[in-house]
PDB file of N, CA and C in Angstrom:
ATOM      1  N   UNK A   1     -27.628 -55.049 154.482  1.00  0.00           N
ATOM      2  CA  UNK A   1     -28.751 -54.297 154.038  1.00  0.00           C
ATOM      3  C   UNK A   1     -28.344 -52.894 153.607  1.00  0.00           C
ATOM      4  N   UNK A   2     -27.532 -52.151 154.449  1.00  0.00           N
ATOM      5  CA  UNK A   2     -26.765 -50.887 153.906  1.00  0.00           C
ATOM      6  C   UNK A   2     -26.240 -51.019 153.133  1.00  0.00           C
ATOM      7  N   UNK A   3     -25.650 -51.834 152.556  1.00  0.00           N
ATOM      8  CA  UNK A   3     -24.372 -52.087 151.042  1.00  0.00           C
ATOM      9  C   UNK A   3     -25.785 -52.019 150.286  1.00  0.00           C
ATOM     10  N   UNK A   4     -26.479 -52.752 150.173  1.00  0.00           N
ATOM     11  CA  UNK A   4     -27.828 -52.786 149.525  1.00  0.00           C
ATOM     12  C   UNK A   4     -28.116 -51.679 148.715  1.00  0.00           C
ATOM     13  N   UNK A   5     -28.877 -50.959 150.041  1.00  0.00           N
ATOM     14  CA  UNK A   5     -29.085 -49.835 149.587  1.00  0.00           C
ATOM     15  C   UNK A   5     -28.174 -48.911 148.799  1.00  0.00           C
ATOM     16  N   UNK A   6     -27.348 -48.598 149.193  1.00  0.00           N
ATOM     17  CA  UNK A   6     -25.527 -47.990 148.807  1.00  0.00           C
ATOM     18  C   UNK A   6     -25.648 -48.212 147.407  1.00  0.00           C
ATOM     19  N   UNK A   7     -25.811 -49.629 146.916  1.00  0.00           N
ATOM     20  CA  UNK A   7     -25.872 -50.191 145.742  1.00  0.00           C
ATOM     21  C   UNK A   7     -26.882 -49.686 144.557  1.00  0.00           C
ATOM     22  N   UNK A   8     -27.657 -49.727 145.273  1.00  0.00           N
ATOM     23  CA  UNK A   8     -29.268 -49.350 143.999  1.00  0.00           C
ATOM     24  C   UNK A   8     -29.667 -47.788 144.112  1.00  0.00           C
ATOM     25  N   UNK A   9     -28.530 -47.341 145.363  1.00  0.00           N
ATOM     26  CA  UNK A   9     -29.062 -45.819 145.376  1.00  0.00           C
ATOM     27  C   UNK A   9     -27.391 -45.124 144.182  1.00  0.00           C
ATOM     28  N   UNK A  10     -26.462 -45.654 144.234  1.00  0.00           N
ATOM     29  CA  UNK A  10     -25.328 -45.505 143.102  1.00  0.00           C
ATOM     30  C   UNK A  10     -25.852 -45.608 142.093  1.00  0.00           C
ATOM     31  N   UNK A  11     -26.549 -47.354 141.425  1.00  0.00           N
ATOM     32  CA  UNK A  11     -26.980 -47.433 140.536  1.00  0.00           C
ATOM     33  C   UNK A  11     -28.163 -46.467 139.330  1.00  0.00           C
ATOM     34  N   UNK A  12     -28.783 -46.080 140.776  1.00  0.00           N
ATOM     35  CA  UNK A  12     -30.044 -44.880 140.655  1.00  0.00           C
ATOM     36  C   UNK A  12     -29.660 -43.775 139.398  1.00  0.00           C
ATOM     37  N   UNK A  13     -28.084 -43.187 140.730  1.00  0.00           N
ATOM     38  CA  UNK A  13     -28.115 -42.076 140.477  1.00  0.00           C
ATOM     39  C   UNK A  13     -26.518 -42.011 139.050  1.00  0.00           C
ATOM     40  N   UNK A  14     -25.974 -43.163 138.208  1.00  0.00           N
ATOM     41  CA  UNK A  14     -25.076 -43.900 137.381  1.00  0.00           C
ATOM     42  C   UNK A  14     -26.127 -43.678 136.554  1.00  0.00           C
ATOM     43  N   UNK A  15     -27.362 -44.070 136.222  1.00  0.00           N
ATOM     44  CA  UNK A  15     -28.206 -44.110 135.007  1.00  0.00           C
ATOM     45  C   UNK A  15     -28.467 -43.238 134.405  1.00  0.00           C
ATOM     46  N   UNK A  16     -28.214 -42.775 133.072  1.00  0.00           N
ATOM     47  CA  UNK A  16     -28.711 -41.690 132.260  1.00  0.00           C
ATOM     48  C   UNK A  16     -30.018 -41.181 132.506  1.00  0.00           C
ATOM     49  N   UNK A  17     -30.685 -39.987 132.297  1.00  0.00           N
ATOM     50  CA  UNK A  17     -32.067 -39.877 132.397  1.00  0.00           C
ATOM     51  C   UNK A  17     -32.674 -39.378 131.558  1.00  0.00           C
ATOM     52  N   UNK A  18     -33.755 -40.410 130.784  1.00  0.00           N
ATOM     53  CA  UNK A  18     -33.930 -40.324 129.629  1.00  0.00           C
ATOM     54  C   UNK A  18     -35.761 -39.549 129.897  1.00  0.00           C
ATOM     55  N   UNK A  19     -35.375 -38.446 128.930  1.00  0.00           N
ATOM     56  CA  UNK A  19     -36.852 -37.591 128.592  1.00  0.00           C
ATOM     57  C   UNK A  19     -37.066 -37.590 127.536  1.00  0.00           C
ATOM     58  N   UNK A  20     -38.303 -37.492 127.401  1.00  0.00           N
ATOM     59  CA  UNK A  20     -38.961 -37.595 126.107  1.00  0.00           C
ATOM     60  C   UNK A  20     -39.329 -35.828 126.035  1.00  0.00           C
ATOM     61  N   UNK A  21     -38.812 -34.814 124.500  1.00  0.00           N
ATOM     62  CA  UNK A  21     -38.952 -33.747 124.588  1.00  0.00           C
ATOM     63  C   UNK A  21     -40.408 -33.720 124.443  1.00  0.00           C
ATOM     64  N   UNK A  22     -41.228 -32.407 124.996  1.00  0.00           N
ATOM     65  CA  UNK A  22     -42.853 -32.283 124.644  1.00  0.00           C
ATOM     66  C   UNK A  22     -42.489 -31.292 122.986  1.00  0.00           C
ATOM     67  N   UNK A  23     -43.862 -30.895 122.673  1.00  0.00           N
ATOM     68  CA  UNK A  23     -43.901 -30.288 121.275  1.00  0.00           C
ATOM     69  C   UNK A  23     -43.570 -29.241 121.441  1.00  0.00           C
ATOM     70  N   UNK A  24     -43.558 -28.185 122.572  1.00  0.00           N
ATOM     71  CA  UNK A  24     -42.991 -26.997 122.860  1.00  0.00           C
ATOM     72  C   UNK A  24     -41.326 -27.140 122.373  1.00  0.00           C
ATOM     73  N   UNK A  25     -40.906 -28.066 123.420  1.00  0.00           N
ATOM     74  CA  UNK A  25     -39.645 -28.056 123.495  1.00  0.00           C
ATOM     75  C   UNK A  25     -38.534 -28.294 121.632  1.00  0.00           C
ATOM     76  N   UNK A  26     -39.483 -29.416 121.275  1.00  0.00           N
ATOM     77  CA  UNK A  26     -39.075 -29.678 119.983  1.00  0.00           C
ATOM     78  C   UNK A  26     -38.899 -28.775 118.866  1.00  0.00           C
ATOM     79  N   UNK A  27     -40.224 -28.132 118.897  1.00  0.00           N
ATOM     80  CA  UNK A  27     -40.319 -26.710 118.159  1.00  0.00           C
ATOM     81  C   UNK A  27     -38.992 -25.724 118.182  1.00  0.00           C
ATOM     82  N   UNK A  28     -39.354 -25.550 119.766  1.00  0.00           N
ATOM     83  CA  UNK A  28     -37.747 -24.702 119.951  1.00  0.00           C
ATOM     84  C   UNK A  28     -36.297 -24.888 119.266  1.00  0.00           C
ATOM     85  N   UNK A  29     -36.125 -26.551 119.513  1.00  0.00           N
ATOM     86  CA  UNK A  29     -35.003 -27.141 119.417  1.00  0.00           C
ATOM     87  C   UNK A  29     -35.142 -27.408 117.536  1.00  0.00           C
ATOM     88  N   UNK A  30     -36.271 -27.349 117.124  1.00  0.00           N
ATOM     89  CA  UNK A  30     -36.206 -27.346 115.602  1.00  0.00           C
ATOM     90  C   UNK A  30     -35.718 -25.777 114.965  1.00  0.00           C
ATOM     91  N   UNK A  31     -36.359 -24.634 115.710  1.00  0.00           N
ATOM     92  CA  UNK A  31     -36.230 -23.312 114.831  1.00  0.00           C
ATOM     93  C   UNK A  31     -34.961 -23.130 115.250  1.00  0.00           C
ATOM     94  N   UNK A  32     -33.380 -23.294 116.215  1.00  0.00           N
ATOM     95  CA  UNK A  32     -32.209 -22.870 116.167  1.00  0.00           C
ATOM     96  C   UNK A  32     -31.861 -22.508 115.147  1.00  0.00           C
ATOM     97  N   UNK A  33     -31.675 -23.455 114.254  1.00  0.00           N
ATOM     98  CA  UNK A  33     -31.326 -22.695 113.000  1.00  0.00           C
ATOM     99  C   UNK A  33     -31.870 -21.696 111.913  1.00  0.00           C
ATOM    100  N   UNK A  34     -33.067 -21.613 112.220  1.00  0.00           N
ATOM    101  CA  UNK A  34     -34.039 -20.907 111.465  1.00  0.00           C
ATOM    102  C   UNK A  34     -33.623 -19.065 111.341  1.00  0.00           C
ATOM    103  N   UNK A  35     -33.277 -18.731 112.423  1.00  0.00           N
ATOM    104  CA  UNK A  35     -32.119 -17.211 112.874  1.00  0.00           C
ATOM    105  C   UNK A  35     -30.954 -17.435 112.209  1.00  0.00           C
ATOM    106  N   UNK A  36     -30.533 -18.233 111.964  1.00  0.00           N
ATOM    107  CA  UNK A  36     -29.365 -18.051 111.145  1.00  0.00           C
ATOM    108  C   UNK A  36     -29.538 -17.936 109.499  1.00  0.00           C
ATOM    109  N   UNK A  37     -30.236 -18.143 108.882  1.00  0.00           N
ATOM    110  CA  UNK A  37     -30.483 -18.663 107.824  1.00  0.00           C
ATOM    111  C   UNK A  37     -31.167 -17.195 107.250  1.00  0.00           C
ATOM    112  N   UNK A  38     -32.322 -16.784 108.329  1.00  0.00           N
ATOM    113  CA  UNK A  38     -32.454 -15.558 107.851  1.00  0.00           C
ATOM    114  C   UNK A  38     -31.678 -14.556 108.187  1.00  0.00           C
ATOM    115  N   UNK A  39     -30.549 -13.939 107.777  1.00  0.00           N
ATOM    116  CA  UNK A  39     -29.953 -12.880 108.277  1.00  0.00           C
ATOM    117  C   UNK A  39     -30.057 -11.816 107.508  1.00  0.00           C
ATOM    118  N   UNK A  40     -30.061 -10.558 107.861  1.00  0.00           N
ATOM    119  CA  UNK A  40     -30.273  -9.558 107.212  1.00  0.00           C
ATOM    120  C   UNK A  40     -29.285  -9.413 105.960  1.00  0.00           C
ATOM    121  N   UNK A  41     -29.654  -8.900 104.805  1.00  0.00           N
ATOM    122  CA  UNK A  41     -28.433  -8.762 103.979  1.00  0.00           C
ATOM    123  C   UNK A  41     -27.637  -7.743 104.095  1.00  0.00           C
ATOM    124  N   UNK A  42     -26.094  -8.279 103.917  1.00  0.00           N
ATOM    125  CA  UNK A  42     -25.030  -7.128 104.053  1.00  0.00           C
ATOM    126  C   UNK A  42     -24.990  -5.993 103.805  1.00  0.00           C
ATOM    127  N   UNK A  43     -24.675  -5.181 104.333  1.00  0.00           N
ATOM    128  CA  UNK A  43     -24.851  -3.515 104.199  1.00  0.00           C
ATOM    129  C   UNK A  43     -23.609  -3.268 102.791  1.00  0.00           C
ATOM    130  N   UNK A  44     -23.398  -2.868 101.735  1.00  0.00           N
ATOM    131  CA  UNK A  44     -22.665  -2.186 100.904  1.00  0.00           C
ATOM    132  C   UNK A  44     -21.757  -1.165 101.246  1.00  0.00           C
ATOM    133  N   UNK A  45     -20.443  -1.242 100.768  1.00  0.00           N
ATOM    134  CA  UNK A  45     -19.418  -0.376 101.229  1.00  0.00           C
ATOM    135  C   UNK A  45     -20.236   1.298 100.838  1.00  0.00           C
ATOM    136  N   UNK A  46     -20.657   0.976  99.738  1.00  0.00           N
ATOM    137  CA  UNK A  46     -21.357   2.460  98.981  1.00  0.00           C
ATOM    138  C   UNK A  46     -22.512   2.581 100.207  1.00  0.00           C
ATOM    139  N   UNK A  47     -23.002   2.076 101.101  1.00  0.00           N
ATOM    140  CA  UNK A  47     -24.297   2.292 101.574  1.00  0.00           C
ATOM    141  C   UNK A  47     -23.896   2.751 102.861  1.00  0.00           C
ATOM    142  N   UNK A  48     -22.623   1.946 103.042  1.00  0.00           N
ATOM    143  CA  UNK A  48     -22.085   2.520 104.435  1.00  0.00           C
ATOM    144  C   UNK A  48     -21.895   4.049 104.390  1.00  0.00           C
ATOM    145  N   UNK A  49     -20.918   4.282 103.316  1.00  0.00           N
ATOM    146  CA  UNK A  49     -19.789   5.551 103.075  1.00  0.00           C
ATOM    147  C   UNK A  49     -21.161   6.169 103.180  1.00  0.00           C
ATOM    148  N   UNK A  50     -22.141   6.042 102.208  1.00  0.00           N
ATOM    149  CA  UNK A  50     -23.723   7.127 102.257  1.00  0.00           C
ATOM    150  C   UNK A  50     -24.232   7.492 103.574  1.00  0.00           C
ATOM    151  N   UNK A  51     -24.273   6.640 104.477  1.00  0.00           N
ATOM    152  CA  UNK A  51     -24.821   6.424 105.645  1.00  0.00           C
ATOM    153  C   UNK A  51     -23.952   7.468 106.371  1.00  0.00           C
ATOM    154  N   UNK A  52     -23.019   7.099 106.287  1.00  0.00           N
ATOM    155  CA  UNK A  52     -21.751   8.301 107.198  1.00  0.00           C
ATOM    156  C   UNK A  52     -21.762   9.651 106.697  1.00  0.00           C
ATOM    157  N   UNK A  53     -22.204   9.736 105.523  1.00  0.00           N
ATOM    158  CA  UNK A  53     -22.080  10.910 105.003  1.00  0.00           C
ATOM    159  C   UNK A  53     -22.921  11.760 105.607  1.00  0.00           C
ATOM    160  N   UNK A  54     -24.430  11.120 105.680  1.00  0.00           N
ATOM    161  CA  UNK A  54     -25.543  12.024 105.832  1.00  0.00           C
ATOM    162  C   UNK A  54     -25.677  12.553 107.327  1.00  0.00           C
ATOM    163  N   UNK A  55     -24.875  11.530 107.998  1.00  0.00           N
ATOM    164  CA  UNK A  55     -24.584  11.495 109.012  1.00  0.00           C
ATOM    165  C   UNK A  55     -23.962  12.346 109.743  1.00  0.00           C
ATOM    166  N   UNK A  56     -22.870  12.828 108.718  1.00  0.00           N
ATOM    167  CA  UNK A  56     -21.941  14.005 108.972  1.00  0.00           C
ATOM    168  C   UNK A  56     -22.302  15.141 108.727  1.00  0.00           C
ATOM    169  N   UNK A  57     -23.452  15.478 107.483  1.00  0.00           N
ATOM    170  CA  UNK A  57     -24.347  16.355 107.135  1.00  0.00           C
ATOM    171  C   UNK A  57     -25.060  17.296 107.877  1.00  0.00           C
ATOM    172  N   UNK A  58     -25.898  15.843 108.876  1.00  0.00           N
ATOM    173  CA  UNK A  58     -26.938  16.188 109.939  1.00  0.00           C
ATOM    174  C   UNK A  58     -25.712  16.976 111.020  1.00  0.00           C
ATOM    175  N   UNK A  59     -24.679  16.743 111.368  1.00  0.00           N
ATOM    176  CA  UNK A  59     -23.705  17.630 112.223  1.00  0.00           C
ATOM    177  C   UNK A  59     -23.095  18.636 112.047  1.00  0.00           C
ATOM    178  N   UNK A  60     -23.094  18.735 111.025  1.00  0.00           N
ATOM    179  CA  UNK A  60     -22.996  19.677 110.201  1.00  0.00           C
ATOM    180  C   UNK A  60     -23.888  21.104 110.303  1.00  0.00           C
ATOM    181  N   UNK A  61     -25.232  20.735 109.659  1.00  0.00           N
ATOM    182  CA  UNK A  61     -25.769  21.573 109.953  1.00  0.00           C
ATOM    183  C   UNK A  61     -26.620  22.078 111.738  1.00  0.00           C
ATOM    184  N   UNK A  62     -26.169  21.097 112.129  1.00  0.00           N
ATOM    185  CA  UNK A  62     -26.675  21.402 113.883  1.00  0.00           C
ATOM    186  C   UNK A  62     -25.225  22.328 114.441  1.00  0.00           C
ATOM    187  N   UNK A  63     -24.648  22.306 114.124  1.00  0.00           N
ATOM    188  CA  UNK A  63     -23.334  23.414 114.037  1.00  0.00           C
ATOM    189  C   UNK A  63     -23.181  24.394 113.307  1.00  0.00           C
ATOM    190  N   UNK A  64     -24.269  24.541 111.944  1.00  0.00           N
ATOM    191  CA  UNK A  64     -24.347  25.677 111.429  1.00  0.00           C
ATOM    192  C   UNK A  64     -25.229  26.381 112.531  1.00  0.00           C
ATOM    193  N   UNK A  65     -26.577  25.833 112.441  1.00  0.00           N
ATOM    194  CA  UNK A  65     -27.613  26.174 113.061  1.00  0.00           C
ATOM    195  C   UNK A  65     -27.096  26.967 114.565  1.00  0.00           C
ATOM    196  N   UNK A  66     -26.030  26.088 115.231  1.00  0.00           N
ATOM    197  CA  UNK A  66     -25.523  26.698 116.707  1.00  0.00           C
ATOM    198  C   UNK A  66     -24.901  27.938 116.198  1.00  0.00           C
ATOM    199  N   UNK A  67     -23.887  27.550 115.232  1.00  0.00           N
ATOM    200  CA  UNK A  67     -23.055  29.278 114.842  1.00  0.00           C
ATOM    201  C   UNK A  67     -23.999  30.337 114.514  1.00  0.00           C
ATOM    202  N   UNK A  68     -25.318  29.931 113.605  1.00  0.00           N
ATOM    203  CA  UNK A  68     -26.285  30.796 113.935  1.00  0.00           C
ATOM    204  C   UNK A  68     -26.911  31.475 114.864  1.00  0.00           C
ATOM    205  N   UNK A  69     -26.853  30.819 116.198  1.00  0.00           N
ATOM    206  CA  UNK A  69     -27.717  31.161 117.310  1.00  0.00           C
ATOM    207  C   UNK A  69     -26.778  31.986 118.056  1.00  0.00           C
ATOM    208  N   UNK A  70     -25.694  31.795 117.992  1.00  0.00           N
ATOM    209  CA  UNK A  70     -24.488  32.538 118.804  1.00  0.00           C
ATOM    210  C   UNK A  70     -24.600  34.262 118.193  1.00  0.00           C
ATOM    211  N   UNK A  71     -24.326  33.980 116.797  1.00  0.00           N
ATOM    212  CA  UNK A  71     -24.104  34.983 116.300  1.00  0.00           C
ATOM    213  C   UNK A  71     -25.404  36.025 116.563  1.00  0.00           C
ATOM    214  N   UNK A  72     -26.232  35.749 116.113  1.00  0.00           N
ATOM    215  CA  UNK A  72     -28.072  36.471 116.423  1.00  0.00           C
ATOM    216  C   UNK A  72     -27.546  37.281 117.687  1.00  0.00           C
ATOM    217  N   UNK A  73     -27.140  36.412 118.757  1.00  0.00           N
ATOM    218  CA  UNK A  73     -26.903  36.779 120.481  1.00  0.00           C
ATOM    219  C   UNK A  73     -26.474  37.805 120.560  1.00  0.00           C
ATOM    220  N   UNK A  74     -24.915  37.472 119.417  1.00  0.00           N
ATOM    221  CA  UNK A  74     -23.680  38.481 119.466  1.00  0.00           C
ATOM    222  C   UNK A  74     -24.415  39.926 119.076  1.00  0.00           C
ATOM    223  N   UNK A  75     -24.904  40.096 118.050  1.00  0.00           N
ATOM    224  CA  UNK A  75     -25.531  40.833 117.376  1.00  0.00           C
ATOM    225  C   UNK A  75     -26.863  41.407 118.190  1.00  0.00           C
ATOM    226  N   UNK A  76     -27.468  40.858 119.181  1.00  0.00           N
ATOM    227  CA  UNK A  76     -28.498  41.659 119.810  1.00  0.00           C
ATOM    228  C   UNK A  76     -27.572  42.562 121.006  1.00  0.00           C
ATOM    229  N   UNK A  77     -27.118  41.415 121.836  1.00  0.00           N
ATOM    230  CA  UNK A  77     -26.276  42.182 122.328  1.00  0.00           C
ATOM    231  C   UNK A  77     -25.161  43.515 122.302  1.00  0.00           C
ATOM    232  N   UNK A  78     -24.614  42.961 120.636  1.00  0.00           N
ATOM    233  CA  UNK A  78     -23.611  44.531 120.202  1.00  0.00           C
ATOM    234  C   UNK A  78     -22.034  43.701 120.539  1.00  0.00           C
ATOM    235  N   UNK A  79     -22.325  43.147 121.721  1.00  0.00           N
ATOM    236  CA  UNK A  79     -20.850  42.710 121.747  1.00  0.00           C
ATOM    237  C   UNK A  79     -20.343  41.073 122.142  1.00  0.00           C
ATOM    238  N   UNK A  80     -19.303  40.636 121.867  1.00  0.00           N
ATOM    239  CA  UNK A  80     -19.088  39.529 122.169  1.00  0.00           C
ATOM    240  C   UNK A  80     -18.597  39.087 123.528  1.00  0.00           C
ATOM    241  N   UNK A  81     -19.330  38.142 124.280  1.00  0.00           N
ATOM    242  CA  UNK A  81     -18.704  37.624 125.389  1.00  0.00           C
ATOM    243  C   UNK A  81     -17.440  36.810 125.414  1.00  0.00           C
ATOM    244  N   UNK A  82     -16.678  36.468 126.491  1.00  0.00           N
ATOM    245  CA  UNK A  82     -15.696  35.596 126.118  1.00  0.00           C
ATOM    246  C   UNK A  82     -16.236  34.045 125.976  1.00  0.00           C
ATOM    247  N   UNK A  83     -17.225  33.515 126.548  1.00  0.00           N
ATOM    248  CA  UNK A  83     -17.869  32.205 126.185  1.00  0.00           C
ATOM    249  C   UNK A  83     -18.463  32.287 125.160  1.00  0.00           C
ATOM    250  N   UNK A  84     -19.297  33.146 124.478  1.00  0.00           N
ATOM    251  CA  UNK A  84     -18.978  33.110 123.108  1.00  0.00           C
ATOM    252  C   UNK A  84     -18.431  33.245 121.865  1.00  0.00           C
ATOM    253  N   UNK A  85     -17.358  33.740 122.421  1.00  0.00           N
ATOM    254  CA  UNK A  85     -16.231  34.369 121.510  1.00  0.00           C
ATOM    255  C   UNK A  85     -15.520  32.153 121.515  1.00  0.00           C
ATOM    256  N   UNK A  86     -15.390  31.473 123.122  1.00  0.00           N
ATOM    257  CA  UNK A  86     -14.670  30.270 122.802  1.00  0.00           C
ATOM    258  C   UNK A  86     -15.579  29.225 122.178  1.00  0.00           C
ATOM    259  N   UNK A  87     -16.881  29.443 122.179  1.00  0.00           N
ATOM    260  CA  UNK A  87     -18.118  28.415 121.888  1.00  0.00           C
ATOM    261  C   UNK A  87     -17.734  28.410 119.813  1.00  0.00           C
ATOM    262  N   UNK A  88     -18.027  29.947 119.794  1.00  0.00           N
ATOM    263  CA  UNK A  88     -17.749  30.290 118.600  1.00  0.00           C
ATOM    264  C   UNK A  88     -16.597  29.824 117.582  1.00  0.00           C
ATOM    265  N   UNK A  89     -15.487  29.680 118.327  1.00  0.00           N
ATOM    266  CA  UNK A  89     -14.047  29.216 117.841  1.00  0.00           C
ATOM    267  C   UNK A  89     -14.236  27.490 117.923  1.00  0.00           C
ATOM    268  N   UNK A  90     -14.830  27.049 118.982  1.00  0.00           N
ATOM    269  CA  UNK A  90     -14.721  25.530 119.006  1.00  0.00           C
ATOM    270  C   UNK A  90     -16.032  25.265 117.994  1.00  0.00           C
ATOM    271  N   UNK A  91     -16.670  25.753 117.928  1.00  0.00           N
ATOM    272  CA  UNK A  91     -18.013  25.669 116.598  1.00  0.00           C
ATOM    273  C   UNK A  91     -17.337  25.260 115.223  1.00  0.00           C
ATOM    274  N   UNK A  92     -16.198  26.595 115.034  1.00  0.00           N
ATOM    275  CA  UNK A  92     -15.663  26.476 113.752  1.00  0.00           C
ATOM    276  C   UNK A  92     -14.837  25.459 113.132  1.00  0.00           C
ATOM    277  N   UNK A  93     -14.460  24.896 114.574  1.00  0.00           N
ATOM    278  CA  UNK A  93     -13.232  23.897 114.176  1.00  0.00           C
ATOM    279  C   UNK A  93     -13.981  22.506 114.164  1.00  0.00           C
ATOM    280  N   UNK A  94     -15.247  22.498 114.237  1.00  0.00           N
ATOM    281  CA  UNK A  94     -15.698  21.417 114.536  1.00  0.00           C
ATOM    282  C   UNK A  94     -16.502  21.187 112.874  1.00  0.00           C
ATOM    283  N   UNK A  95     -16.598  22.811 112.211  1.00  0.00           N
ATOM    284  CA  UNK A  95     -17.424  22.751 111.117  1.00  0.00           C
ATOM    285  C   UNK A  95     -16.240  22.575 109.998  1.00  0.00           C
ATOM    286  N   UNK A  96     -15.181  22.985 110.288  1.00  0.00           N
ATOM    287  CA  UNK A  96     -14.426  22.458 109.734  1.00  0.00           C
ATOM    288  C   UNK A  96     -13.893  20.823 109.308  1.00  0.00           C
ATOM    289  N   UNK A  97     -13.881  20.467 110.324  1.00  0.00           N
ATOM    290  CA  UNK A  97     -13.532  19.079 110.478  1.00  0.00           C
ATOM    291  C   UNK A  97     -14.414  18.341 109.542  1.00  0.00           C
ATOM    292  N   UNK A  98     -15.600  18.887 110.105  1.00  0.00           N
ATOM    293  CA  UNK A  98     -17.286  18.102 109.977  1.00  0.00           C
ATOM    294  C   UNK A  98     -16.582  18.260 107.780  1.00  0.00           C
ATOM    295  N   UNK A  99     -16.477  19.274 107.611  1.00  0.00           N
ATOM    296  CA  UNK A  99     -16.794  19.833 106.229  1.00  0.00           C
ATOM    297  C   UNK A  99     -15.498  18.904 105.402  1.00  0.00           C
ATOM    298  N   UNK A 100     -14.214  18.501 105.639  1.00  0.00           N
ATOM    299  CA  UNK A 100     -13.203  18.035 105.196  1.00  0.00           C
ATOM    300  C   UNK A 100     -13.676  16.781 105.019  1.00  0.00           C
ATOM    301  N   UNK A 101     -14.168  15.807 106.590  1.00  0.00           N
ATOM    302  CA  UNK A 101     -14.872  14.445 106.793  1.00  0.00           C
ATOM    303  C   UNK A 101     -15.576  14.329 105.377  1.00  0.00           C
ATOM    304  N   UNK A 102     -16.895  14.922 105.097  1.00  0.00           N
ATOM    305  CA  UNK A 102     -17.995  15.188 104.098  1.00  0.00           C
ATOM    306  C   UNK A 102     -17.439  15.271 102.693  1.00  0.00           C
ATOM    307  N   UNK A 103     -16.458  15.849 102.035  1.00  0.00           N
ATOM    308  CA  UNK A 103     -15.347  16.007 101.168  1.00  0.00           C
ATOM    309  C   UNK A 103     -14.746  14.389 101.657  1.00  0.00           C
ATOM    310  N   UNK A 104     -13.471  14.123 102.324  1.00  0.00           N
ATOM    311  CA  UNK A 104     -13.379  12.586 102.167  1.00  0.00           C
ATOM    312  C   UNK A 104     -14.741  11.446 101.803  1.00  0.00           C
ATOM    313  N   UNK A 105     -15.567  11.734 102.321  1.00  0.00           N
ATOM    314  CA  UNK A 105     -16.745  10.705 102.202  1.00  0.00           C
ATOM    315  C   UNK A 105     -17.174  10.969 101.051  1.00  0.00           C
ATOM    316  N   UNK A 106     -17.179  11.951 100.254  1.00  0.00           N
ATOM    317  CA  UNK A 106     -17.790  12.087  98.643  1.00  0.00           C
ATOM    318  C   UNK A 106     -17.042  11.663  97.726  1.00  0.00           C
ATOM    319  N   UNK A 107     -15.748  11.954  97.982  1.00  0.00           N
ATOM    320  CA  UNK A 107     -14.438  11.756  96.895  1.00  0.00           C
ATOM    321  C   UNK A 107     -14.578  10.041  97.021  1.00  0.00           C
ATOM    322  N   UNK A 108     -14.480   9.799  98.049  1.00  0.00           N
ATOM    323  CA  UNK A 108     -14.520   8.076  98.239  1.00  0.00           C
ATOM    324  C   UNK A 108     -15.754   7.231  97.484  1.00  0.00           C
ATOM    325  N   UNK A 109     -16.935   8.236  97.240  1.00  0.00           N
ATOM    326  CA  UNK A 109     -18.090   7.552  96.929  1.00  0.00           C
ATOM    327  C   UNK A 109     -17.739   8.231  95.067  1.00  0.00           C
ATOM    328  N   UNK A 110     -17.216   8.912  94.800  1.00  0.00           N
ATOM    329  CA  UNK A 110     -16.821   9.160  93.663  1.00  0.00           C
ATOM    330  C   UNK A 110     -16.446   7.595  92.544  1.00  0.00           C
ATOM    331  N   UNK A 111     -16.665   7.277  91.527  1.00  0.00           N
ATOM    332  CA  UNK A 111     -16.075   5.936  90.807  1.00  0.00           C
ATOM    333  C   UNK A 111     -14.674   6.881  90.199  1.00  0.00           C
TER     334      UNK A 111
END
């Protein structure tokens, strides 16, 4: 009687188990591909280089704008501190950079 059982409880658990999907599920399993198919269209090398540019622009001038605010300081005050004397120096090198970057990114967008 135990082999029995042993037997039809193996057999049980040997059998595939077959479901029938509901309409939820199908739906799902139909739109997978539907995300692929729509994908956004590729961004343009010209759209990129633009993108970076303006990009560099906007940093640009938030580093003018800071060298502005320093300087105003310097100038109410009369004299320069040493944190703004180093804020001031790391400002420049950064508007520099910023300004060369902006120059590569134009020359590149140049034909």
């Amino acid at each position: 009687m135990k082999k029995a059982l042993i037997v039809c409880a193996a057999a049980l658990l040997a059998m595939p188990i077959v479901a029938v999907a509901s309409t939820a599920d199908a739906q799902v399993l139909a739109g997978r591909n539907a995300a692929r198919a729509d994908r956004a269209p590729r961004v343009t090398r010209e759209e990129r280089l633009s993108n970076i540019r303006y990009e560099a622009e906007e940093r640009l001038a938030e580093i003018e704008e800071r060298i502005a605010e320093i300087e105003a300081a310097v100038q109410a005050a009369g004299v320069t501190t040493p944190a703004q004397a180093r804020q001031l120096e790391q400002l420049v090198g950064r508007k520099a950079r910023e300004e060369r970057e902006i120059a590569r990114l134009t020359a590149a967008l140049e034909p």
